[in-house]
Protein backbone atom coordinates (compact mmCIF):
# COMPACT_ATOMS: atom_id res chain seq x y z
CA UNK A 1 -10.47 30.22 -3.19
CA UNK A 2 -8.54 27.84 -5.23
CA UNK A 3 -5.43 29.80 -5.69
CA UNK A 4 -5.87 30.14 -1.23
CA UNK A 5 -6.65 26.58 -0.91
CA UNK A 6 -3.75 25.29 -3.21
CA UNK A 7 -1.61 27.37 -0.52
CA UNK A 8 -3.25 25.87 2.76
CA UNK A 9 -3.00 22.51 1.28
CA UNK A 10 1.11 22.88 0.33
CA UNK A 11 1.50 23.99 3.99
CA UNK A 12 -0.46 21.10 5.63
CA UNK A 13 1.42 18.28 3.48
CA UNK A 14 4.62 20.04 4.81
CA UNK A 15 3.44 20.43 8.14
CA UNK A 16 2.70 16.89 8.39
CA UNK A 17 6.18 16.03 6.97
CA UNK A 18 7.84 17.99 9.52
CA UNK A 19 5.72 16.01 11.95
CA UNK A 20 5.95 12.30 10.65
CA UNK A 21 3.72 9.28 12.59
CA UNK A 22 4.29 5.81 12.34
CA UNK A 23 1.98 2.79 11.92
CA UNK A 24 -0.54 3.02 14.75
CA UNK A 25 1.11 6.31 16.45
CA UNK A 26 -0.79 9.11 14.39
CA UNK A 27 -2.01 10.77 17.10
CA UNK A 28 -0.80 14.15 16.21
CA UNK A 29 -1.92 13.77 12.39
CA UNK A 30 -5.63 12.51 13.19
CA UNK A 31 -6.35 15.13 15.66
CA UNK A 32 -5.07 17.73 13.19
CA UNK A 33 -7.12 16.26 10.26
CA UNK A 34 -10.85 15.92 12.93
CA UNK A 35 -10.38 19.46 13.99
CA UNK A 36 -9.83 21.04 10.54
CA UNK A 37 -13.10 18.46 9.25
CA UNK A 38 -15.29 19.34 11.86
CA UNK A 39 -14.43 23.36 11.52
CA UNK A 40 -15.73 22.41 8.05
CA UNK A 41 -19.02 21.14 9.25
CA UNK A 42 -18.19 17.73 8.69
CA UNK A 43 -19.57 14.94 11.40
CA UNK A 44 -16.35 13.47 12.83
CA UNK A 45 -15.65 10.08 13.96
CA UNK A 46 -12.24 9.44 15.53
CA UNK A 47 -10.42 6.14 16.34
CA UNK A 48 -11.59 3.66 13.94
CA UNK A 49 -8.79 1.23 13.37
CA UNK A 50 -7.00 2.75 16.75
CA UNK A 51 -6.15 6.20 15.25
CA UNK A 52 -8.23 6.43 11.81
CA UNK A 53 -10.94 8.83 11.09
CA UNK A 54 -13.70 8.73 9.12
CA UNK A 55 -16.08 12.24 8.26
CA UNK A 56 -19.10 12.07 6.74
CA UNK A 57 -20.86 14.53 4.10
CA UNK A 58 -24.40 14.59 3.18
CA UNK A 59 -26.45 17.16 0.86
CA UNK A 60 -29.26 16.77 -0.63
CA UNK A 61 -31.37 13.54 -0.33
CA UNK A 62 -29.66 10.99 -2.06
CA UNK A 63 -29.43 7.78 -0.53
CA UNK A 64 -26.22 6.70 -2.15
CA UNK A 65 -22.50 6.64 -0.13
CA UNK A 66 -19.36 7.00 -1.81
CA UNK A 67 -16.34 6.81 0.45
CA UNK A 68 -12.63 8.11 -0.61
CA UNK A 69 -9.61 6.73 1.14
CA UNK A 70 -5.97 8.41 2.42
CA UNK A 71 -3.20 7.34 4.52
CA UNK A 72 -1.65 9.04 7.21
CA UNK A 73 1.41 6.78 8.63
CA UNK A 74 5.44 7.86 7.80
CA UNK A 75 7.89 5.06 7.76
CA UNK A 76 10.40 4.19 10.04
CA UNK A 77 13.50 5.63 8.42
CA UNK A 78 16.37 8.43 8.55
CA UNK A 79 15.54 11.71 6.34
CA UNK A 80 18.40 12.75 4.20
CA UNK A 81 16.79 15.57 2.07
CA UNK A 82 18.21 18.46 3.73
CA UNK A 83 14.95 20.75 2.95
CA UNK A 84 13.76 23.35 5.44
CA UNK A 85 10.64 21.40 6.73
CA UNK A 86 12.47 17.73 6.88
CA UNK A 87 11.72 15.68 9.54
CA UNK A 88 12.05 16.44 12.90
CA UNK A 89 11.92 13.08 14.50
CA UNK A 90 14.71 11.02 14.44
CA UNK A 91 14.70 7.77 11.90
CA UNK A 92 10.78 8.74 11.06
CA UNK A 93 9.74 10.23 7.12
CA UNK A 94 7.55 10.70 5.21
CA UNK A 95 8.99 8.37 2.29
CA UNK A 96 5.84 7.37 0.65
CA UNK A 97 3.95 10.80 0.26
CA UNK A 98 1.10 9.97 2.99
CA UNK A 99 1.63 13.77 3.92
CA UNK A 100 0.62 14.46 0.42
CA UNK A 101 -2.21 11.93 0.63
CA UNK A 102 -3.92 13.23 4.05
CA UNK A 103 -3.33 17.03 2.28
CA UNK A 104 -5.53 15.63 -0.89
CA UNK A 105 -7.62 14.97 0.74
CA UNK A 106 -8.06 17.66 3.33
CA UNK A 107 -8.53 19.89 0.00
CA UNK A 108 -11.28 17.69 -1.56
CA UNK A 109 -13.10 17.88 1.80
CA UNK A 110 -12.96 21.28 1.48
CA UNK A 111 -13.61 21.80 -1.68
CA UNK A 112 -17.08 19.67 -1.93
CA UNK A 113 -17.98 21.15 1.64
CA UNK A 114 -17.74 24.67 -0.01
CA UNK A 115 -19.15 24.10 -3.53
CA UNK A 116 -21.53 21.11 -2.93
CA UNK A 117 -22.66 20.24 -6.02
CA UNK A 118 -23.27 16.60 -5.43
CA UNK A 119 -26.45 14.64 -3.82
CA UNK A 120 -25.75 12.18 -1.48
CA UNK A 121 -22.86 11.42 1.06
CA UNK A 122 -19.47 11.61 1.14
CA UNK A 123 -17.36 9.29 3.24
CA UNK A 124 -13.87 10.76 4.17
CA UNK A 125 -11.42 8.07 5.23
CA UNK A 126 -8.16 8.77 7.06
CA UNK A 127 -6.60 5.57 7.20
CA UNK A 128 -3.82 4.29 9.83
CA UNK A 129 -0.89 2.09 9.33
CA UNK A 130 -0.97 1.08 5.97
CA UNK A 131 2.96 0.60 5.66
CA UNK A 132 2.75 -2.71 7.66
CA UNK A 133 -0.28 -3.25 5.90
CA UNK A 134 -2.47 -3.39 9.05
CA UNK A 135 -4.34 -0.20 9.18
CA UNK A 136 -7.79 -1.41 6.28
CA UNK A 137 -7.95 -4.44 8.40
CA UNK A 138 -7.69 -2.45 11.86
CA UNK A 139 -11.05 -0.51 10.39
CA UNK A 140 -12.53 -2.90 9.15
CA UNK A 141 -12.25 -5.35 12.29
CA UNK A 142 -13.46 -1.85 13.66
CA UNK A 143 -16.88 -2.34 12.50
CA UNK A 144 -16.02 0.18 9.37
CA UNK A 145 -18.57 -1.19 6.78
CA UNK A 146 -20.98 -1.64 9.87
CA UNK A 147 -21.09 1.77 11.16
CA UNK A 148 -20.62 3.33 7.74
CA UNK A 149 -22.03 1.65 5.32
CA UNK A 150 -20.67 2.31 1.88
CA UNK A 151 -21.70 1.65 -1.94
CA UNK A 152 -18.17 2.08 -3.23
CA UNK A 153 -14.51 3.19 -2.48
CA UNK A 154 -11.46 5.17 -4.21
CA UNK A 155 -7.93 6.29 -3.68
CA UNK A 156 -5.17 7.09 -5.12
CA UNK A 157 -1.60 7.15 -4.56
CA UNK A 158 1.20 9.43 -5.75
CA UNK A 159 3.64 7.74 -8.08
CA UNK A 160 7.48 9.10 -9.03
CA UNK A 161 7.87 6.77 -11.55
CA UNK A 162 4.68 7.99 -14.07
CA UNK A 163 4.58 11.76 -15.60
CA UNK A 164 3.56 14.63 -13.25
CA UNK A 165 -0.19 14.71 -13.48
CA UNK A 166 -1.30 11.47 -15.16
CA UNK A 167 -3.27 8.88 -13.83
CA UNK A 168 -2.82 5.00 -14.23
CA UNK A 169 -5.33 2.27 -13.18
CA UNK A 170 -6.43 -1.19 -14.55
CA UNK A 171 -9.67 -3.65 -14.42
CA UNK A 172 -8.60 -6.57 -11.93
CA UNK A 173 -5.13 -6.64 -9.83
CA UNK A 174 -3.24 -3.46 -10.08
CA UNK A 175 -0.97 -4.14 -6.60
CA UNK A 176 0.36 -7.54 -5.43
CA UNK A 177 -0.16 -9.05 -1.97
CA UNK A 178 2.78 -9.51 0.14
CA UNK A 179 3.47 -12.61 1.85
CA UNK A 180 6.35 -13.39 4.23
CA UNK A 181 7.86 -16.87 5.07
CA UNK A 182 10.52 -18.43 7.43
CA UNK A 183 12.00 -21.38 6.41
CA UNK A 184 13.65 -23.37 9.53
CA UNK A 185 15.80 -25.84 8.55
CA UNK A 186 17.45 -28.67 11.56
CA UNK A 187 19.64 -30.58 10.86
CA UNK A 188 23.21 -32.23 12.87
CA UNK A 189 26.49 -30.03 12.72
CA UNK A 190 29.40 -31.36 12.33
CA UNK A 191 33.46 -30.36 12.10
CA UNK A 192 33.85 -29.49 8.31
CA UNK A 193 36.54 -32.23 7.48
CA UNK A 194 33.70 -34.87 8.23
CA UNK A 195 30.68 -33.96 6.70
CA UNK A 196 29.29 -37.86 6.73
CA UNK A 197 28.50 -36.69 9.80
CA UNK A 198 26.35 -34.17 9.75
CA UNK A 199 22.85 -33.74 8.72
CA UNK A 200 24.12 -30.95 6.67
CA UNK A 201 21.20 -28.37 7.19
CA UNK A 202 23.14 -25.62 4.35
CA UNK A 203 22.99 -27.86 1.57
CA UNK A 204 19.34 -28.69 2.26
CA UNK A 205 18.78 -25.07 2.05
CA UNK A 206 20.36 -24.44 -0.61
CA UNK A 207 18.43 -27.10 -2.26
CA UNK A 208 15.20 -25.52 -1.31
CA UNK A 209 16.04 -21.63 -2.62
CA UNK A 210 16.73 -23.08 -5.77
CA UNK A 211 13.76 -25.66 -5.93
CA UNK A 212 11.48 -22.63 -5.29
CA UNK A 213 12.15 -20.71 -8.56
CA UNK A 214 10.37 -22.93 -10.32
CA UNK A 215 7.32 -22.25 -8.33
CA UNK A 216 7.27 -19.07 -11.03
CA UNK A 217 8.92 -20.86 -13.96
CA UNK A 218 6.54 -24.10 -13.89
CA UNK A 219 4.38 -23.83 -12.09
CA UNK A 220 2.53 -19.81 -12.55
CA UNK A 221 1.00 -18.88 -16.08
CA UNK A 222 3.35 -16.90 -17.68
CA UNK A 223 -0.05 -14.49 -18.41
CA UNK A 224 0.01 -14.20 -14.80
CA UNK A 225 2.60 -12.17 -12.95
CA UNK A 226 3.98 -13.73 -9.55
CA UNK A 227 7.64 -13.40 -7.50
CA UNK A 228 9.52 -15.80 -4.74
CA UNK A 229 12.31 -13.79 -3.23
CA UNK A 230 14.57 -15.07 -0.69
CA UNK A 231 15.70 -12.53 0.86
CA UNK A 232 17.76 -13.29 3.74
CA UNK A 233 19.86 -16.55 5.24
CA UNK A 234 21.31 -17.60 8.90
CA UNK A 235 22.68 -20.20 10.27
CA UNK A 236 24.59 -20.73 13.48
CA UNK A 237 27.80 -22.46 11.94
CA UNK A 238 31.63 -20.96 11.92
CA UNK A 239 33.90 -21.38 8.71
CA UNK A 240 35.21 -24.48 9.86
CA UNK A 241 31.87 -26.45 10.98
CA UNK A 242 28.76 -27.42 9.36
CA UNK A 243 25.73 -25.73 10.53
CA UNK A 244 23.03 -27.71 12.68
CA UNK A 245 20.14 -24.61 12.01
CA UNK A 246 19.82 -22.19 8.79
CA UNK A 247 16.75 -20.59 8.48
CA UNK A 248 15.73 -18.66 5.31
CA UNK A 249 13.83 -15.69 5.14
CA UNK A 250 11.68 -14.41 2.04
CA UNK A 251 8.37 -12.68 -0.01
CA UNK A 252 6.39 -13.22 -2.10
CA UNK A 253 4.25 -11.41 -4.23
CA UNK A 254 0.92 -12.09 -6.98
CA UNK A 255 -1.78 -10.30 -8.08
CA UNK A 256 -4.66 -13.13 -7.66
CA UNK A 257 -5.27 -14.78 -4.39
CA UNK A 258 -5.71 -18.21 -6.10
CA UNK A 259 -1.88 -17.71 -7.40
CA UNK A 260 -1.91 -16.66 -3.84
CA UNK A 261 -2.89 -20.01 -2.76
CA UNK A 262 -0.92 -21.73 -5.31
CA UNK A 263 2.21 -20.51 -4.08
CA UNK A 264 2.02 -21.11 0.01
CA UNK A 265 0.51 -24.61 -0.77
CA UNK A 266 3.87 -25.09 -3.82
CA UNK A 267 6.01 -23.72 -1.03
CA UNK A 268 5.10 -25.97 1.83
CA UNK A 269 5.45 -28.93 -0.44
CA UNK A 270 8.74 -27.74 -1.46
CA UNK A 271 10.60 -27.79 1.61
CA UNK A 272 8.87 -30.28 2.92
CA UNK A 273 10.20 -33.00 0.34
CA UNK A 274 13.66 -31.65 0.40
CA UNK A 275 13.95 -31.97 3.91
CA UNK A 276 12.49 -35.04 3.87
CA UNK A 277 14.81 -36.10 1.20
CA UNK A 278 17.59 -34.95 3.33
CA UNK A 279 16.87 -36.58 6.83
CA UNK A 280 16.70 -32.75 8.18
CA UNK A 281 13.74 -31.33 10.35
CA UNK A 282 11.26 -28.28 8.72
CA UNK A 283 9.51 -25.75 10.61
CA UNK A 284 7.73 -23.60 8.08
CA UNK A 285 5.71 -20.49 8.87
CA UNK A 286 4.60 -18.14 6.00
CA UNK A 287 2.07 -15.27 6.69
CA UNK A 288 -0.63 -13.06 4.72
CA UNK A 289 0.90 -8.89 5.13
CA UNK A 290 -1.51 -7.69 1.92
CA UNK A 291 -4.20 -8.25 -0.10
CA UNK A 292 -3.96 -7.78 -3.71
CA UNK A 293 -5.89 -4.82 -4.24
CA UNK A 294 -8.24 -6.46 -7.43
CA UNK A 295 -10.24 -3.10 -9.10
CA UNK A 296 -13.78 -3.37 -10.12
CA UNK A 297 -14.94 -2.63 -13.87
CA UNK A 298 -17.22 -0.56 -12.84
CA UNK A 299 -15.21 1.73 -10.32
CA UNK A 300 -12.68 1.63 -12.78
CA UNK A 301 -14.78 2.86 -15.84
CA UNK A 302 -15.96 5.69 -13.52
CA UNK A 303 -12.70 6.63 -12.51
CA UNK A 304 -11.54 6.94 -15.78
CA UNK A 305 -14.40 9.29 -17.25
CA UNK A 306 -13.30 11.62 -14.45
CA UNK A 307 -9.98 11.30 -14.66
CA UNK A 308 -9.49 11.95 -18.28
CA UNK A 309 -12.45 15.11 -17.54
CA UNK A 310 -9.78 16.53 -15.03
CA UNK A 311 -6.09 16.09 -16.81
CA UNK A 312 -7.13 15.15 -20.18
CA UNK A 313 -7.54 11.88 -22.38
CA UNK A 314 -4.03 11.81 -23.52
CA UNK A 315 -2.56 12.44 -19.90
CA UNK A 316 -5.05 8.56 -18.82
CA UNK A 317 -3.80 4.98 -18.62
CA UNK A 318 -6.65 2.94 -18.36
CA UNK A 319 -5.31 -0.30 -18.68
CA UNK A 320 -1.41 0.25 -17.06
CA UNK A 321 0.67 -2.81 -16.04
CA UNK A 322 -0.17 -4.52 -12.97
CA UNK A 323 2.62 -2.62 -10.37
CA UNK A 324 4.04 -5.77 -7.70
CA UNK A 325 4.54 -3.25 -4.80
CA UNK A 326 1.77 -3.75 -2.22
CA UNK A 327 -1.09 -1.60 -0.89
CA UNK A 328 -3.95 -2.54 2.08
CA UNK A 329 -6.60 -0.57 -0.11
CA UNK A 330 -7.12 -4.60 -1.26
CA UNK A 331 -8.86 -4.57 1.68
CA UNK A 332 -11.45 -2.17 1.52
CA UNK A 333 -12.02 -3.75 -2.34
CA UNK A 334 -13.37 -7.01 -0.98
CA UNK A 335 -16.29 -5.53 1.00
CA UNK A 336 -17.24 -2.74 -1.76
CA UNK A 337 -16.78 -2.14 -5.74
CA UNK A 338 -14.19 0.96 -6.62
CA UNK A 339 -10.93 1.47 -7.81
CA UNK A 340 -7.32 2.44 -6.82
CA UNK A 341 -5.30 4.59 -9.51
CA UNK A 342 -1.98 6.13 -9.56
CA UNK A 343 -1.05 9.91 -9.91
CA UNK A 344 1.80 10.68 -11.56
CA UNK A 345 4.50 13.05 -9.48
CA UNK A 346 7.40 12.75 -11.77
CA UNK A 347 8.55 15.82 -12.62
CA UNK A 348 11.54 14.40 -14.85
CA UNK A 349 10.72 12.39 -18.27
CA UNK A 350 13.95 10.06 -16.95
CA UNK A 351 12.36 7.92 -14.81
CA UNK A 352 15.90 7.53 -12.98
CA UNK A 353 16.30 10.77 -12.35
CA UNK A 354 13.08 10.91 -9.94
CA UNK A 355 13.62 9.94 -6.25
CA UNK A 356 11.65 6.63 -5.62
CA UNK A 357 9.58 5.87 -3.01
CA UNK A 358 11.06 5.33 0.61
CA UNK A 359 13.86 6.60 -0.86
CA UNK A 360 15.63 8.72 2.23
CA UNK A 361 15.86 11.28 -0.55
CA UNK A 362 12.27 11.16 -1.52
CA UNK A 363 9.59 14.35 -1.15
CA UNK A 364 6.55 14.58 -2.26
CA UNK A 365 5.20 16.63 -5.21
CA UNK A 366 3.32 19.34 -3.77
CA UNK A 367 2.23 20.34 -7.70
CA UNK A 368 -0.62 17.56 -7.44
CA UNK A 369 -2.05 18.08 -4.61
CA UNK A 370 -4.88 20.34 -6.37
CA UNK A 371 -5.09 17.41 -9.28
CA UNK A 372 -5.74 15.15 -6.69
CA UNK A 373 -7.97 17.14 -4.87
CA UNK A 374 -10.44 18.18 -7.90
CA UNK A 375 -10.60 15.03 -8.97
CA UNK A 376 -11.85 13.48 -5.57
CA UNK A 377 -14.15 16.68 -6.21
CA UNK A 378 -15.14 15.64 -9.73
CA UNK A 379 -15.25 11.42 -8.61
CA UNK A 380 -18.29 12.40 -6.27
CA UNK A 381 -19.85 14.68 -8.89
CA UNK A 382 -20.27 12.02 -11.35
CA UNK A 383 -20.95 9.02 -8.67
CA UNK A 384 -22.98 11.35 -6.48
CA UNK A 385 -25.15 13.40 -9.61
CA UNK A 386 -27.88 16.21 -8.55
């Protein structure tokens, strides 16, 4: 059955490739994903979150649940990789290996539906529109944890940069949240010859992108890992006049919501005082995209023991470097325990010689789908024991 299932599972990862879904839009995917569940038995629930689905597992009598997590959405982007089951929908991929994810764990689903060997119930999660980092909160608001009720979570995601078949995790923040700001900056234009006359709104900027470096530098531990980006910068004057608008566009990133905090409230303060300082006018707007996703001890210790069961000690990193990249799993982390690892897909020991993720080049490494799979088999064994 495994050699058969290894098979089925390549050909629904490239099926699902060839037939990419944005945030919100995976109509196509979930329906695929409920039928082939409930064929299994499973009792389906469709549109949690919109267009998520959750199926449910139960043998035996055990009272505990134990729910494992995948994401289904493509991103909005051009494929350039030429192969024979590339994307068939204009400027939509599968850049981040959610194909491979949703194939995972198809196969553990079938897998523990088949063998059994557990006591208890399994919670199958096929998540929406994590890219934008609105699908966890789309369940949740859903009535996810209300409807069903879970003891603890896990998923993993496929990672280029780590060997083929390894796993990396940590205790505590092992993605970043994401924050966005706008920075809008009014000030009085003016012809360039006679700057006295402007409120020069550039220079005020320009003030401000620099001021908020030290945000990091003085203000962060340097135990702690944090990053302000500005990213982008507009303004509405020509080469021969002083600007009355720029506005500043940006991210952030941190791996603990009180350095979170720390840097909105820095920010604010920032531009505020500059402007201030400057006789310009500030409209500042930053939002909250992710959650850091913040592992549990004990989720992680569990996922370890399996993990090292399944691809060996040596082939485990149970205390990796926090990555700064972003994930909405954070989510699901704040109403129950678990843990969120990585599984290595690089199938070169040059780390620049494998194709990143949304990379237009990128594919996904159809030679872990069974490691994923058996060890979503062999994470319920252990949580879930007879």
């Amino acid at each position: 059955m495994k050699k058969d299932l290894k098979k089925q599972m390549k050909e629904w990862r490239r099926h699902f490739h060839q037939n990419p879904e944005t945030a919100f839009e995976e109509v196509k995917t979930a329906a695929f994903v409920a039928d082939y569940l409930r064929g299994l038995g499973l009792d389906v629930h469709t549109g949690i979150g919109k267009t998520g689905v959750v199926a449910n597992l139960k043998v035996g009598d055990g009272e505990r649940v134990v729910g494992l997590r995948a994401d289904m959405d493509a991103i909005n982007m051009q494929e350039t990789t030429g192969l024979p089951y590339a994307s068939t929908v204009p400027n939509k991929m599968h850049a981040c290996g959610h194909d491979g994810h949703t194939a995972t764990l198809m196969g553990a689903a079938t897998l523990l539906a088949e063998e059994k060997g557990f006591n208890g119930t399994v919670r199958f999660l096929f998540q929406p529109a994590e890219e934008p980092g609105k699908g966890a909160q789309a369940m949740v608001d859903d009535g996810l944890f209300e409807r069903f009720p879970m003891d603890e979570i896990y998923g993993i995601h496929n990672a280029s940069e780590i060997p083929e078949g390894t796993f990396h995790t940590r205790v505590g923040g092992i993605m970043a949240s994401e924050d966005n700001f706008t920075i809008r900056i009014k000030g009085r234009g003016s012809h360039a010859s006679a700057p006295h006359l402007s409120i020069d709104p550039l220079v005020t900027a320009a003030e401000i992108i620099m001021a908020l470096q030290t945000i990091v530098s003085r203000n962060v531990s340097p135990i702690d890992q944090a990053v302000v980006s500005c990213t982008e910068l507009y303004m509405d004057g020509v080469h021969n006049a002083i600007p009355s608008n720029v506005e500043i566009l940006g991210d952030t990133r941190s791996n603990k919501e009180e350095i979170q905090a720390l840097i909105e409230q820095r920010m604010q303060a920032i531009c505020e005082n500059i402007c201030s300082a400057n006789n310009a006018d500030l409209d500042f707007l930053y939002t909250h995209e992710f959650a850091p996703t913040i592992n549990w001890a004990e989720g992680v210790e569990k996922a370890v023991a399996v993990a090292k069961k399944v691809v060996g000690e040596e082939n485990v990193n149970s205390n990796c470097d926090p990555w700064m990249g972003s994930e909405d799993f954070g989510i699901f982390l704040k109403h129950v325990p678990g843990c969120f690892l990585f599984l290595g897909a690089g199938k070169s020991e040059e780390r620049s010689e494998n194709t990143p993720l949304h990379n237009s080049k990128y594919d996904f490494n159809d030679d872990i789908l069974m490691t994923g799979a058996t060890f979503f088999r062999e994470l319920i064994r252990h949580t879930l024991p007879q």
